[in-house]
Protein backbone atom coordinates (compact mmCIF):
# COMPACT_ATOMS: atom_id res chain seq x y z
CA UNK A 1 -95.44 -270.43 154.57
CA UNK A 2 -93.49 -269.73 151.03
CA UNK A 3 -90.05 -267.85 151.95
CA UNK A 4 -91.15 -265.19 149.40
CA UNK A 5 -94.49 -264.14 148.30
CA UNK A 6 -95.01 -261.16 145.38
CA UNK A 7 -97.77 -258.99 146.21
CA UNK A 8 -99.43 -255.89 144.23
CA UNK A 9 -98.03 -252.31 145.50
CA UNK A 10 -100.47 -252.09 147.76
CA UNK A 11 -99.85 -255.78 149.37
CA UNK A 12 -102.96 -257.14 147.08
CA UNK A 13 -103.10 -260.10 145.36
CA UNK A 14 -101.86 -260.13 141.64
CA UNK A 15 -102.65 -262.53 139.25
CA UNK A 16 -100.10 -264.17 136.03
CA UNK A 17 -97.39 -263.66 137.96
CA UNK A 18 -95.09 -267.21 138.61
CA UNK A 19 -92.42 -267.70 141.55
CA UNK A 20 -90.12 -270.42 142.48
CA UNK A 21 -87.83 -269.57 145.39
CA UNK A 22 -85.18 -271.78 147.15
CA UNK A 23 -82.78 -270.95 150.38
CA UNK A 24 -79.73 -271.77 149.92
CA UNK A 25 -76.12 -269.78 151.22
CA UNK A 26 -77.27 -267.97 153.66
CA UNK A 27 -79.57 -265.83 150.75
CA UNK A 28 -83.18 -266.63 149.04
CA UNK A 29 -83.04 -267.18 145.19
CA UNK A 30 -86.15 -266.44 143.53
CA UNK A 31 -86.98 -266.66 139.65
CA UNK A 32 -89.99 -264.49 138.87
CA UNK A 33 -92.15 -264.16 135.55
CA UNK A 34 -94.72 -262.17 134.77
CA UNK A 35 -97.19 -264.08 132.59
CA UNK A 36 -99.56 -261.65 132.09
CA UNK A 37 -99.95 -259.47 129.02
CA UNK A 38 -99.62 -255.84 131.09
CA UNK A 39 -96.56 -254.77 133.42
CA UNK A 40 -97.30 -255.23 137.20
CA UNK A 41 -95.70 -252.95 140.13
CA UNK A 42 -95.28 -255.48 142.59
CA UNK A 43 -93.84 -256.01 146.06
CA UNK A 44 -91.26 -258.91 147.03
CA UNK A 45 -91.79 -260.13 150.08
CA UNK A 46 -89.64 -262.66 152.09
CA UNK A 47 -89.53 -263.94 155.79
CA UNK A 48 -88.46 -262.07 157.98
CA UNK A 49 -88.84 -258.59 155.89
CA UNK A 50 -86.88 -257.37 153.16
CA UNK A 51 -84.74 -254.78 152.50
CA UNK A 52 -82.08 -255.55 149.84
CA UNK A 53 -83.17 -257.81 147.06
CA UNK A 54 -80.41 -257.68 144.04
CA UNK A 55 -81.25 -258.83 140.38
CA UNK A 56 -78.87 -261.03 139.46
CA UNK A 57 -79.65 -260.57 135.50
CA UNK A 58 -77.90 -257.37 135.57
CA UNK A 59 -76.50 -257.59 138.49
CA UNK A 60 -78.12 -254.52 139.92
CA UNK A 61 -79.86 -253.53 143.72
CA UNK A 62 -83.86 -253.34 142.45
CA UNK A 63 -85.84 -250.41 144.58
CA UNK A 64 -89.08 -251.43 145.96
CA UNK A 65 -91.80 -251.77 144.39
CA UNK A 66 -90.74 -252.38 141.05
CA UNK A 67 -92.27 -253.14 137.65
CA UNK A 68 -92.37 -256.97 136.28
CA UNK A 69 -92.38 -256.87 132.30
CA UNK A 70 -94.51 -259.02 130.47
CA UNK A 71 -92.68 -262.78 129.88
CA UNK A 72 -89.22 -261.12 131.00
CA UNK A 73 -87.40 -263.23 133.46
CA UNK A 74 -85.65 -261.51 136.62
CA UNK A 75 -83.72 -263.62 138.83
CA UNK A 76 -83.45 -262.18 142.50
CA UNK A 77 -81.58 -263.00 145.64
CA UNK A 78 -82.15 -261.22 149.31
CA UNK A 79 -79.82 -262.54 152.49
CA UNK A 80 -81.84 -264.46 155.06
CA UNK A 81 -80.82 -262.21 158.20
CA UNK A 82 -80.16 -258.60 157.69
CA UNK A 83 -75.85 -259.16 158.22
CA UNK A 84 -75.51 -261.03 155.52
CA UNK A 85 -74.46 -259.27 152.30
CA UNK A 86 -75.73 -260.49 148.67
């Protein structure tokens, strides 16, 4: 199973949309792109649930669901276990 999955706002399937994720410090690091030519709402999703993800672009908390921009980059992290901070 991938440690992070991106999922429509209603847990469908979306298509265009690219992630590479890696564990590493106690946190998941994921790059997402949206390749598509429209925005997306999307869901991230990581094992075992999320509740914090931070975008490390701007270095600000994301609520969730939130919208991926066509071909604009976000770089995310979320702690593995929910006592870890990011």
């Amino acid at each position: 199973m991938r440690p992070v999955r991106i999922e429509g706002s209603q847990g469908e399937r979306i298509w265009g949309v690219n992630v590479r994720a890696v564990e590493t410090d106690g946190r998941i690091l994921a790059n997402v792109l949206n390749l598509s030519r429209i925005a997306q709402r999307v869901r991230f999703v990581a094992t075992p649930g999320t509740r914090r993800v931070l975008n490390l672009m701007d270095g600000k908390p994301l609520e969730l669901p939130f919208t991926l921009r066509p071909l604009e980059p976000m770089l995310l992290a979320t702690p593995l276990g929910s006592h870890l901070d990011i």
